[in-house]
N, C-alpha and C. Protein backbone atom coordinates (compact mmCIF):
# COMPACT_ATOMS: atom_id res chain seq x y z
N UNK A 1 -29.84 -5.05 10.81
CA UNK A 1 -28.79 -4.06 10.82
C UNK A 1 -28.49 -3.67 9.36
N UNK A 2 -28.46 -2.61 9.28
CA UNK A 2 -28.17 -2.01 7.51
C UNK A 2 -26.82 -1.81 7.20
N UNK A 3 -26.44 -2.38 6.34
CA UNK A 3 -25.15 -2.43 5.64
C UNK A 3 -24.42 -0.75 5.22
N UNK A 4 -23.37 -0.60 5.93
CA UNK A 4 -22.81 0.42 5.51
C UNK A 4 -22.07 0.60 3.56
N UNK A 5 -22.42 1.71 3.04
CA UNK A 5 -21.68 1.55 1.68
C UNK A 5 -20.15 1.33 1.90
N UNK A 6 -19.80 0.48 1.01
CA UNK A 6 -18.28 0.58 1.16
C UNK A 6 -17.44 1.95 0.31
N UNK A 7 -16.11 2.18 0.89
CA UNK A 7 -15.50 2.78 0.77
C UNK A 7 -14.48 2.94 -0.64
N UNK A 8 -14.30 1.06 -1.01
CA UNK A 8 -13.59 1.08 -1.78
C UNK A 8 -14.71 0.60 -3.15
N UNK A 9 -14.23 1.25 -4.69
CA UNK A 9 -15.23 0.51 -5.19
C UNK A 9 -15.15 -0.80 -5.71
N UNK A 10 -16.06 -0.97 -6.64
CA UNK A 10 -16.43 -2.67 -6.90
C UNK A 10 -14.99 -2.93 -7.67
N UNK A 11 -14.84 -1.59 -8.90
CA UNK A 11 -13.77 -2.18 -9.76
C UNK A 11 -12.43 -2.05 -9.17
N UNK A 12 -12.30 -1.56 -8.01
CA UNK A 12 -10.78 -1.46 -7.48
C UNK A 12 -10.38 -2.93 -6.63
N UNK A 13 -11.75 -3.60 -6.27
CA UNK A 13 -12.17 -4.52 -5.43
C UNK A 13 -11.77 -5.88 -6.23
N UNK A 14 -12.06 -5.30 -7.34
CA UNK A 14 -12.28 -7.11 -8.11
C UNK A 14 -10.80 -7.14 -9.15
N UNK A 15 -9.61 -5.51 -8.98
CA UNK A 15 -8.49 -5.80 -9.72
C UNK A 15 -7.89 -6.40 -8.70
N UNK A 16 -8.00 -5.71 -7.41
CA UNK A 16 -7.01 -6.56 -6.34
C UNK A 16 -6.86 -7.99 -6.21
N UNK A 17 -8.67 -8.61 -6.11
CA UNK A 17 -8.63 -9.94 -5.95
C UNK A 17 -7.93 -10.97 -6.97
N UNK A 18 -7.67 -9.89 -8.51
CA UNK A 18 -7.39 -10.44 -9.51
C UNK A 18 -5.62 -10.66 -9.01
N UNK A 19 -4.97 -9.47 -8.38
CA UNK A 19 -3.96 -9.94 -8.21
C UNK A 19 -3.59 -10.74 -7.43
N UNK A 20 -4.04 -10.68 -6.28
CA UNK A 20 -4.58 -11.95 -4.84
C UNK A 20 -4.56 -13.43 -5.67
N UNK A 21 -4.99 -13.21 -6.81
CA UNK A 21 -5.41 -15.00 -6.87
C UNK A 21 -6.95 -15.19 -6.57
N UNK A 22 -7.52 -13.88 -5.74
CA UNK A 22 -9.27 -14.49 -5.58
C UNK A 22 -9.86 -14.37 -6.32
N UNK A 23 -9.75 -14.05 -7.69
CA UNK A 23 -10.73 -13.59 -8.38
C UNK A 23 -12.08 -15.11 -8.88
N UNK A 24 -11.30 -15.45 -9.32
CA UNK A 24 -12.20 -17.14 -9.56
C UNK A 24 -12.71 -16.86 -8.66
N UNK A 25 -12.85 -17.27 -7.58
CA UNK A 25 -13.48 -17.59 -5.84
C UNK A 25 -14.62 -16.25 -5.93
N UNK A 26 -14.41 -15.41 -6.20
CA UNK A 26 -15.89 -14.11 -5.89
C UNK A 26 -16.35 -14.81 -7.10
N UNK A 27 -15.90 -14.57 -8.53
CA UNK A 27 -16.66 -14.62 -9.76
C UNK A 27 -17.41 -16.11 -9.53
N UNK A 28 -16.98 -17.17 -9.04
CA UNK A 28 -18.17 -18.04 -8.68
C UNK A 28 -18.80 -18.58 -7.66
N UNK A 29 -18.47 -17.93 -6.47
CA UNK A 29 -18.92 -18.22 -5.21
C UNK A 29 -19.58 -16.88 -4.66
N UNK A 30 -19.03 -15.50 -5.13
CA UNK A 30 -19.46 -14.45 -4.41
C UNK A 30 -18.29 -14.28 -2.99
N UNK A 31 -18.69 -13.03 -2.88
CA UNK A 31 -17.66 -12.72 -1.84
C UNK A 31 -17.51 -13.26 -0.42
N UNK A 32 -18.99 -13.82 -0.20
CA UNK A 32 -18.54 -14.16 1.25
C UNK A 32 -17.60 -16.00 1.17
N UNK A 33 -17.40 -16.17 0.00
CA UNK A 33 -16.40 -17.51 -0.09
C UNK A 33 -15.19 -17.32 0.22
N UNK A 34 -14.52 -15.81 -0.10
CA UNK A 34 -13.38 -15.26 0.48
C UNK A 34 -12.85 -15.44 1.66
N UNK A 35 -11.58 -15.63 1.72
CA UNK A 35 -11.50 -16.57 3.24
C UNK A 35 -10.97 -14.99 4.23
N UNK A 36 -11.34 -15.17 5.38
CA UNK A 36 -10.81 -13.18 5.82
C UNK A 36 -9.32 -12.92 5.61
N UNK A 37 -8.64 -13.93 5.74
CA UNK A 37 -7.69 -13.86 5.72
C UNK A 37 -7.19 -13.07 4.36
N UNK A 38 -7.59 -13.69 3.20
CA UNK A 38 -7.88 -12.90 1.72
C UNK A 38 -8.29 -11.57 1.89
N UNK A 39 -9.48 -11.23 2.35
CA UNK A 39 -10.13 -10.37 2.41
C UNK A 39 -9.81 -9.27 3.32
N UNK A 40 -8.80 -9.60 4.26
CA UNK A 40 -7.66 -8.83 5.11
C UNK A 40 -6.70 -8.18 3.97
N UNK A 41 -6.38 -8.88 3.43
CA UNK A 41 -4.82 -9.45 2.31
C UNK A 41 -5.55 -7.67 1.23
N UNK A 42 -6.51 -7.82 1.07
CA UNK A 42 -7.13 -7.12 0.09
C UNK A 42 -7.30 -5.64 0.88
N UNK A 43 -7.78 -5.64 1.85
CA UNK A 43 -7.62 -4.28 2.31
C UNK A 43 -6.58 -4.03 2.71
N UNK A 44 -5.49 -4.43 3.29
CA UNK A 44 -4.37 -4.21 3.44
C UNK A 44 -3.91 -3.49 1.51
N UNK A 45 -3.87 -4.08 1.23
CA UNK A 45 -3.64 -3.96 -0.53
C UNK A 45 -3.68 -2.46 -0.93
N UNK A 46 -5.46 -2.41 -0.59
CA UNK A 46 -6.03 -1.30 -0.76
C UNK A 46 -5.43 0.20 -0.44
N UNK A 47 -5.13 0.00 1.27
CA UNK A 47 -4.52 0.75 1.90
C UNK A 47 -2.68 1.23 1.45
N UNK A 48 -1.99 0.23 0.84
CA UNK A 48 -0.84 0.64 0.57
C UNK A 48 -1.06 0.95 -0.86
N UNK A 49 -2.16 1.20 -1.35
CA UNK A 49 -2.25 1.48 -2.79
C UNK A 49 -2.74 3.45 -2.59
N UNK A 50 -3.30 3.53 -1.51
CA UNK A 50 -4.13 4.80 -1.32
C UNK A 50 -2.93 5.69 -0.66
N UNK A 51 -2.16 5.16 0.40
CA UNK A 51 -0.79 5.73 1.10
C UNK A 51 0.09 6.37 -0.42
N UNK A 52 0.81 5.15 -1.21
CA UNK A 52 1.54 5.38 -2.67
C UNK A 52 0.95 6.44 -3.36
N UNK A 53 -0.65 6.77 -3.47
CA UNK A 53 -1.00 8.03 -4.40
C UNK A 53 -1.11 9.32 -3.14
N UNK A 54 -1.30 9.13 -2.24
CA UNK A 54 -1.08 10.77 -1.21
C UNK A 54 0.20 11.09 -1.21
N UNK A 55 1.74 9.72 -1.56
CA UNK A 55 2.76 10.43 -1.69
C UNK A 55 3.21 11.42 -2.55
């Protein structure tokens, strides 16, 4: 099955985790160490960051 591109990019990806607290955890495990719950936490993030600039 082929991986869809993501939507959000790498560097918007890796400030969030920085605020999350995940950042350690990708920078030495890679992303799938991310627990979903995090990785929920992060698109959620994403999403109230994208809502705040259409206002």
């Amino acid at each position: 099955m082929a991986r869809r591109k993501g939507f959000m990019s790498e560097e918007l990806k890796y400030e969030i985790a920085k605020e999350l607290g995940v950042y350690n955890t990708v920078m030495q495990e890679g992303w799938g160490a991310v627990s979903s719950r995090d990785c929920g936490n992060i698109v959620k993030k994403a999403i109230e960051m994208a809502e705040r600039n259409l206002k």
